[in-house]
C-alpha atoms as a PDB file:
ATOM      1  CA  UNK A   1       4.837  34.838   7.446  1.00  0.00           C
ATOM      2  CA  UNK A   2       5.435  37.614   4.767  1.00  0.00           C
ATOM      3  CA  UNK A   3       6.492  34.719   2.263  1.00  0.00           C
ATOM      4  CA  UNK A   4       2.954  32.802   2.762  1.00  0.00           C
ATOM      5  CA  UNK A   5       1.187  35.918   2.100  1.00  0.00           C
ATOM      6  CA  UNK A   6       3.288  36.545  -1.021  1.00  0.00           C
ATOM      7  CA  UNK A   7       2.753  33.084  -2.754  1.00  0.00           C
ATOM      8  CA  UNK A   8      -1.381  33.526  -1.331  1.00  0.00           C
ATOM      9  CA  UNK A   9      -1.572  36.756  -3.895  1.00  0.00           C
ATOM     10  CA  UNK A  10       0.800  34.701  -6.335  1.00  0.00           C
ATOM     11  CA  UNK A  11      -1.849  31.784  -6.842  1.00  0.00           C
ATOM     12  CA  UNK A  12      -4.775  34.081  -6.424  1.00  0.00           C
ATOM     13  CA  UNK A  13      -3.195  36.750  -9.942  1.00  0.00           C
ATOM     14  CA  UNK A  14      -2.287  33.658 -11.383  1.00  0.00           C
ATOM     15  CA  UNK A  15      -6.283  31.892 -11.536  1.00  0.00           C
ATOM     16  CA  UNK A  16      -7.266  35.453 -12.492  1.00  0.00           C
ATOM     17  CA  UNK A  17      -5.450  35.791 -15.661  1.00  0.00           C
ATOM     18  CA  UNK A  18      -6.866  32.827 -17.584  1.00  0.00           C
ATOM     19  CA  UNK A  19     -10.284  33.827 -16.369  1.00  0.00           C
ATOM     20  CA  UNK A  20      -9.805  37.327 -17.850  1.00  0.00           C
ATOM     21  CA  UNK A  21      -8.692  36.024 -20.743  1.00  0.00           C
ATOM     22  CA  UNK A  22     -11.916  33.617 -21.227  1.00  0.00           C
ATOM     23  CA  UNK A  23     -14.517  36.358 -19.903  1.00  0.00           C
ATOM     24  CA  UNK A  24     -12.840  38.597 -22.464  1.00  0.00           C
ATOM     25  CA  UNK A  25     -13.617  36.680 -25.504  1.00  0.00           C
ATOM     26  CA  UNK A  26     -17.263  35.663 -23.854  1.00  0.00           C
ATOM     27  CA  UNK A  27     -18.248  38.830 -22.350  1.00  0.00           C
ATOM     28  CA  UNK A  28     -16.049  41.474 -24.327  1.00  0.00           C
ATOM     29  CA  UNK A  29     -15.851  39.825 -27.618  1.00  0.00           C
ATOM     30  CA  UNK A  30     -19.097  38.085 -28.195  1.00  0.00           C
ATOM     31  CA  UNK A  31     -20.843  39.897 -25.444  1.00  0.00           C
ATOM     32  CA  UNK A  32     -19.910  43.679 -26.284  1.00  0.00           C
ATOM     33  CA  UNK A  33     -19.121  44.510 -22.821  1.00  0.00           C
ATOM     34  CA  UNK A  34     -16.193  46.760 -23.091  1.00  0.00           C
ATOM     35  CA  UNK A  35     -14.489  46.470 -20.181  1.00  0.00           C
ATOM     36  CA  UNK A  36     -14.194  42.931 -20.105  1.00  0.00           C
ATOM     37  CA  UNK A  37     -12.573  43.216 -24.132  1.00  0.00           C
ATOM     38  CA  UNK A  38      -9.907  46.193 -22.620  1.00  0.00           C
ATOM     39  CA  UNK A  39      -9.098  43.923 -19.845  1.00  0.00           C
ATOM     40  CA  UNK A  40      -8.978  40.582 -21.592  1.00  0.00           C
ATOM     41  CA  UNK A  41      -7.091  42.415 -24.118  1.00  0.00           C
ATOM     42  CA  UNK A  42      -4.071  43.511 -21.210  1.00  0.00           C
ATOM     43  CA  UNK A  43      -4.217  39.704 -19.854  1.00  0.00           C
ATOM     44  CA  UNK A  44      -3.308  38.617 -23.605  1.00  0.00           C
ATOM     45  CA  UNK A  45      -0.868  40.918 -24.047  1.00  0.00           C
ATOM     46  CA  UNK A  46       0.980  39.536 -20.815  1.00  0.00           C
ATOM     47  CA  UNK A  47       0.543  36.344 -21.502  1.00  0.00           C
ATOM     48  CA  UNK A  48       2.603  36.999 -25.232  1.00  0.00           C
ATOM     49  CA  UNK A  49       4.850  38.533 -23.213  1.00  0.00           C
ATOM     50  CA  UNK A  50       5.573  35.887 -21.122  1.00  0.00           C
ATOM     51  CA  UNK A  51       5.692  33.394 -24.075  1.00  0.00           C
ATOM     52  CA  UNK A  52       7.785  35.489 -25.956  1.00  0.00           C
ATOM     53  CA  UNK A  53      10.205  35.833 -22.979  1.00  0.00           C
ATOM     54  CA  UNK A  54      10.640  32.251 -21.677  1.00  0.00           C
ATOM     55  CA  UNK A  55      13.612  30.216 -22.546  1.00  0.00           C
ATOM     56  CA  UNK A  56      12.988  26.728 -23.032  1.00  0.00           C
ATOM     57  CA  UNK A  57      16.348  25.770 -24.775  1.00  0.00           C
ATOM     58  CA  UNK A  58      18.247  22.466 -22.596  1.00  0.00           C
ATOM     59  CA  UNK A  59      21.288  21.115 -22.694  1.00  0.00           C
ATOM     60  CA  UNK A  60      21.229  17.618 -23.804  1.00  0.00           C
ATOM     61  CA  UNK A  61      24.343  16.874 -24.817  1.00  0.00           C
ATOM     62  CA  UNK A  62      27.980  18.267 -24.981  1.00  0.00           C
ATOM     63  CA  UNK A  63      31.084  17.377 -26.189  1.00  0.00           C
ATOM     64  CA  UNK A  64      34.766  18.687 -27.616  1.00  0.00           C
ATOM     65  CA  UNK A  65      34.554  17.571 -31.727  1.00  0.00           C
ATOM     66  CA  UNK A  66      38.284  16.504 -32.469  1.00  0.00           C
ATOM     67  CA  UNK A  67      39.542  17.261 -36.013  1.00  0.00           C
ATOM     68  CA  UNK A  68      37.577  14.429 -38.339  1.00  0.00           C
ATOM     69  CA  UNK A  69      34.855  13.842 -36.155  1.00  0.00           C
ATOM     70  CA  UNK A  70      31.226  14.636 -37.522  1.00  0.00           C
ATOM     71  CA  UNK A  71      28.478  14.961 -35.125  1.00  0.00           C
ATOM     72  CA  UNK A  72      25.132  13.648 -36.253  1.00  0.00           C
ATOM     73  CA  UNK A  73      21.553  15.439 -35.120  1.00  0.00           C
ATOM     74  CA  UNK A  74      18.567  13.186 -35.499  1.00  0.00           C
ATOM     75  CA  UNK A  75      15.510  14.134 -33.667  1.00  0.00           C
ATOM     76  CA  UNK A  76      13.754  11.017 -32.490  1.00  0.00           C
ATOM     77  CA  UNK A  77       9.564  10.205 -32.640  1.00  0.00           C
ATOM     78  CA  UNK A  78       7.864  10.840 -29.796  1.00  0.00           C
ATOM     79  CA  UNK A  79       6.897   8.657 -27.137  1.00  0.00           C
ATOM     80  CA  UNK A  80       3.088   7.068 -26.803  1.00  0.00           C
ATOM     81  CA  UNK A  81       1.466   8.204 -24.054  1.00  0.00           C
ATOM     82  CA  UNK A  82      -1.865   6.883 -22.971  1.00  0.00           C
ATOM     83  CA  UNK A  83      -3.760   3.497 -24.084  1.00  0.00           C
ATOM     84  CA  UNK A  84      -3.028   1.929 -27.392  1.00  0.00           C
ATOM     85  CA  UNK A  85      -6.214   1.814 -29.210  1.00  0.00           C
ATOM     86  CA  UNK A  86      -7.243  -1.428 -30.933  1.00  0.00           C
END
């Protein structure tokens, strides 16, 4: 029961954030209202934190290189997604 209350507050900080961060440029920064720029200011901040501290790197490949071999890198385009437009 404790773990459905946890992920409850979870989901209900995690809506709150991006709505701090919108009120704080509409009501803080282009409305003047202070408190909504300090707060804004703190979700930001977090949310550069959390950028700044997420690993995205993957393993796609690995392999022992023998003496001789060469390994090539290529990066490859990116898939279409959606409708192709005519």
């Amino acid at each position: 029961m404790a773990s459905a209350k946890t992920a409850g507050r979870t989901s209900t900080l995690g809506s709150l954030i991006p709505t701090a961060r919108r009120r704080a440029i509409t009501d803080g920064l282009f409305g003047g209202d202070r408190k909504w720029l300090l707060l804004g200011g703190m979700a930001w901040a977090l949310r550069a934190y959390q950028y700044a501290t997420t690993k995205d790197e993957k393993v796609v490949y690995s392999t022992t290189l023998q003496p001789g071999e060469t390994l090539v890198l290529a990066r490859q385009a990116p898939k279409n997604k959606g409708r192709k437009r005519s």
